[in-house]
N, C-alpha and C. Protein backbone atom coordinates (compact mmCIF):
# COMPACT_ATOMS: atom_id res chain seq x y z
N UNK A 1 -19.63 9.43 -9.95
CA UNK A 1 -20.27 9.49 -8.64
C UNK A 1 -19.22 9.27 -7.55
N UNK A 2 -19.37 9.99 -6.54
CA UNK A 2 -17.81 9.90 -5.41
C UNK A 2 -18.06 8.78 -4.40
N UNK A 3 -17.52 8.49 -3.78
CA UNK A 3 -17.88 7.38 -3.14
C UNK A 3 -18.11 7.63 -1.54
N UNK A 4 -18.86 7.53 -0.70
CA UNK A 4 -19.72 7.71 0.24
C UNK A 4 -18.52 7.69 0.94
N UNK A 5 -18.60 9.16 1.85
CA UNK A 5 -17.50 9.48 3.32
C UNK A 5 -16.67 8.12 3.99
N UNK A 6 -15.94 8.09 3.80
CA UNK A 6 -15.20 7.59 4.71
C UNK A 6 -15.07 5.78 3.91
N UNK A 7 -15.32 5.88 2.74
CA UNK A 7 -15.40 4.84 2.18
C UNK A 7 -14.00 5.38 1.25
N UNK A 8 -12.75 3.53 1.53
CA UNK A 8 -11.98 4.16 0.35
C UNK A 8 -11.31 3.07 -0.50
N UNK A 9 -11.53 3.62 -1.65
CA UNK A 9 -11.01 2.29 -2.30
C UNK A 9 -9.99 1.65 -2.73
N UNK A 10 -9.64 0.62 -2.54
CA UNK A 10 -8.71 -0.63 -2.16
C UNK A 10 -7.66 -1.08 -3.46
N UNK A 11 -6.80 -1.16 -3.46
CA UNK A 11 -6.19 -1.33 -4.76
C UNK A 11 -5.46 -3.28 -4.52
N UNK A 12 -5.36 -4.24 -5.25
CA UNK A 12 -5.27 -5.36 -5.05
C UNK A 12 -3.36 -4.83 -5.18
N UNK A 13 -2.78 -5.82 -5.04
CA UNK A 13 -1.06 -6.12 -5.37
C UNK A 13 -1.04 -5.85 -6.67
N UNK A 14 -1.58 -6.23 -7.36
CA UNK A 14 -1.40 -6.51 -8.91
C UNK A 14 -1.61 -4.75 -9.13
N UNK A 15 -2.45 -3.97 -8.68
CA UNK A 15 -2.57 -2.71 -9.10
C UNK A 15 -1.44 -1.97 -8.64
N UNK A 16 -1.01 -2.66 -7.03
CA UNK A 16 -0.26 -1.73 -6.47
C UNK A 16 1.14 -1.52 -6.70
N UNK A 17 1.30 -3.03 -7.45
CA UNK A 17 2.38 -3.30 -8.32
C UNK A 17 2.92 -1.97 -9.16
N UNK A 18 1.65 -1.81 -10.50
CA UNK A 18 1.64 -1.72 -11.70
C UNK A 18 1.77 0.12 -10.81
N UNK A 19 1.31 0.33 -10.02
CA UNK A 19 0.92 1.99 -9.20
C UNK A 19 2.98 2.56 -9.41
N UNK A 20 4.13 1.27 -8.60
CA UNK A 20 4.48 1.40 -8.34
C UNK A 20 6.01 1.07 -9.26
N UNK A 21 5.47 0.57 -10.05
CA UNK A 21 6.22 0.01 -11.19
C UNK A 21 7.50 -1.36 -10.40
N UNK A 22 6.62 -1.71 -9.37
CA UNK A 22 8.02 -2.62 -9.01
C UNK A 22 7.40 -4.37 -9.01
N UNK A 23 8.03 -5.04 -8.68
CA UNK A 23 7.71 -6.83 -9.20
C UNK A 23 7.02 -7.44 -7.60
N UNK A 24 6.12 -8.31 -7.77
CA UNK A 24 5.47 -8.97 -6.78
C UNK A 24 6.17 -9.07 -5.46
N UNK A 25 7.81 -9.58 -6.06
CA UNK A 25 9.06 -9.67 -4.45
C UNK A 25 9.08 -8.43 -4.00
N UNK A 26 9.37 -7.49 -4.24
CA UNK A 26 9.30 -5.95 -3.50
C UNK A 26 8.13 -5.91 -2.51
N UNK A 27 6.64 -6.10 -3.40
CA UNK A 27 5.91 -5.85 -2.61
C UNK A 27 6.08 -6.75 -1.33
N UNK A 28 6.24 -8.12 -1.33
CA UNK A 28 6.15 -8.83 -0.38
C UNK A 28 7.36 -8.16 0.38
N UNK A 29 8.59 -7.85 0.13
CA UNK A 29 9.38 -7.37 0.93
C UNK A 29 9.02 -6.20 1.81
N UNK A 30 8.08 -5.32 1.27
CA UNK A 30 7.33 -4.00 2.04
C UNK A 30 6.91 -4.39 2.79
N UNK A 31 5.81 -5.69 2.91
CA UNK A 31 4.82 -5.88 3.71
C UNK A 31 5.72 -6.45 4.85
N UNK A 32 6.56 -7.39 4.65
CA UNK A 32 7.30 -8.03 5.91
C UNK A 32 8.12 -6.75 6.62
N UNK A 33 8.31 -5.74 5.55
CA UNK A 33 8.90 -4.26 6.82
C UNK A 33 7.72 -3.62 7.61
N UNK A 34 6.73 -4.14 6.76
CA UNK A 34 5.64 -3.07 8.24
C UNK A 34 4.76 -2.06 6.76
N UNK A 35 4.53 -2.51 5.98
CA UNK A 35 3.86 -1.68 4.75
C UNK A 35 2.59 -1.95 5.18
N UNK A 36 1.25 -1.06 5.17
CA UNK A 36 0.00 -1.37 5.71
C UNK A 36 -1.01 -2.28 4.49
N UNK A 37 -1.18 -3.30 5.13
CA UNK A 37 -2.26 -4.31 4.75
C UNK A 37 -3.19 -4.06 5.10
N UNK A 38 -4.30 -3.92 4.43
CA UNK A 38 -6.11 -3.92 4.82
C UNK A 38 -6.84 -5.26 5.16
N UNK A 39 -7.26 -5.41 6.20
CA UNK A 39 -8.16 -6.42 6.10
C UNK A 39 -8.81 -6.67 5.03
N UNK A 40 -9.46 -7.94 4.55
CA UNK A 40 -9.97 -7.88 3.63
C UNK A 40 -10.26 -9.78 3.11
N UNK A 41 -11.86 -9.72 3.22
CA UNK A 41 -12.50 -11.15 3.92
C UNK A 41 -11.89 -12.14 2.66
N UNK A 42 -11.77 -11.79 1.28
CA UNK A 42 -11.72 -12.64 0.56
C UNK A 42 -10.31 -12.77 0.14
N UNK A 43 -9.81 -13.54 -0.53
CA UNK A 43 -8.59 -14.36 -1.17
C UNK A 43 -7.43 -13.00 -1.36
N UNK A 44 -6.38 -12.84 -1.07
CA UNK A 44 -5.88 -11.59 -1.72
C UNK A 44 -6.25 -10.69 -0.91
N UNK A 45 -4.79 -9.70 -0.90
CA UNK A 45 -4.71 -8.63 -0.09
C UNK A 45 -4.98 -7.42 -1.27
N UNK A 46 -5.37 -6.13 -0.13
CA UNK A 46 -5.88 -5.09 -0.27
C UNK A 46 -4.83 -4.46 0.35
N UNK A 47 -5.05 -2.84 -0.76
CA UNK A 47 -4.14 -1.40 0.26
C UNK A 47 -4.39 -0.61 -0.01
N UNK A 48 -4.52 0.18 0.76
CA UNK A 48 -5.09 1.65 0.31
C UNK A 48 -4.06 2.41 0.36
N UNK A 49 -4.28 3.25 -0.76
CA UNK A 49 -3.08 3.79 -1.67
C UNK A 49 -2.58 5.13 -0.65
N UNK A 50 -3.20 5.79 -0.17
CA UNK A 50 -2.96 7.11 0.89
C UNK A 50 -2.18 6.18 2.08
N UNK A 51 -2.40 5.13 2.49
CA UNK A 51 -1.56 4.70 3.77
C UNK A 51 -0.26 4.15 3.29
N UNK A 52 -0.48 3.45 2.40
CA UNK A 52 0.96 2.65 1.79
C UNK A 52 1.81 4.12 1.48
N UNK A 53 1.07 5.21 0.91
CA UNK A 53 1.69 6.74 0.02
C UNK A 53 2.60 7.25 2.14
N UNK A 54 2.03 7.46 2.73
CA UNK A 54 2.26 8.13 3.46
C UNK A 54 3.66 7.06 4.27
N UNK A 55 3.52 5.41 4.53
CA UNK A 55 3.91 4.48 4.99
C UNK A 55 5.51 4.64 4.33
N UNK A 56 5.32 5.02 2.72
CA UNK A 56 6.82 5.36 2.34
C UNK A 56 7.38 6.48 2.51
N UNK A 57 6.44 7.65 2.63
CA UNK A 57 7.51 9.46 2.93
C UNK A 57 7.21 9.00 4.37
N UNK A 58 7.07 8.26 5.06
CA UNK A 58 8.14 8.12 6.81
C UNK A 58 9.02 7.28 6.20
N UNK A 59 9.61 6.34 5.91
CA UNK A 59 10.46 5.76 5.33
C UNK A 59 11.62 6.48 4.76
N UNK A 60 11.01 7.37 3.87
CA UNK A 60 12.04 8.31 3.07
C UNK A 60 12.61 8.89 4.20
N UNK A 61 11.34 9.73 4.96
CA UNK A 61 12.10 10.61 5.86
C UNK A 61 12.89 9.96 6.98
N UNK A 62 12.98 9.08 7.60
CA UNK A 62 13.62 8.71 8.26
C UNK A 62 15.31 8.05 7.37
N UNK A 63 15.28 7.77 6.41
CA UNK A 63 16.28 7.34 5.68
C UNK A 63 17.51 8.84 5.81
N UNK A 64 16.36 9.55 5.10
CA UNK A 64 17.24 11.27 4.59
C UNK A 64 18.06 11.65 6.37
N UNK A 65 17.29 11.25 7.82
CA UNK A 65 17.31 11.87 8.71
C UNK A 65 18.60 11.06 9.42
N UNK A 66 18.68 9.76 8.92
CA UNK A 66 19.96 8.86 9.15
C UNK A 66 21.47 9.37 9.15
């Protein structure tokens, strides 16, 4: 079943980790560069995988454009 417009779902660290194959310090190092965090009421951060995806090809591209 797809999940209702504009609804999207949230991947914890631990997934975004395992998404990304890299260790808990990386991630925290992303986030202190400006990597997008989701609000999110309870214990533990959230990210949605299309903003963090897009958050690194500007990254790339600005690296390649250096």
């Amino acid at each position: 079943m797809p999940l209702p417009e504009g609804l999207v779902p949230l991947l914890t660290q631990r997934e975004l980790e395992t998404y990304y194959q890299v260790s808990d310090w990386t991630v925290l190092q992303w986030i202190e560069q400006g990597m997008p965090v989701e609000p999110f009421a309870a214990r533990g951060r959230r990210f949605n995988l299309a903003a963090v995806q897009q958050w690194h090809a500007e990254r790339s591209a600005l690296a390649t454009s250096a």
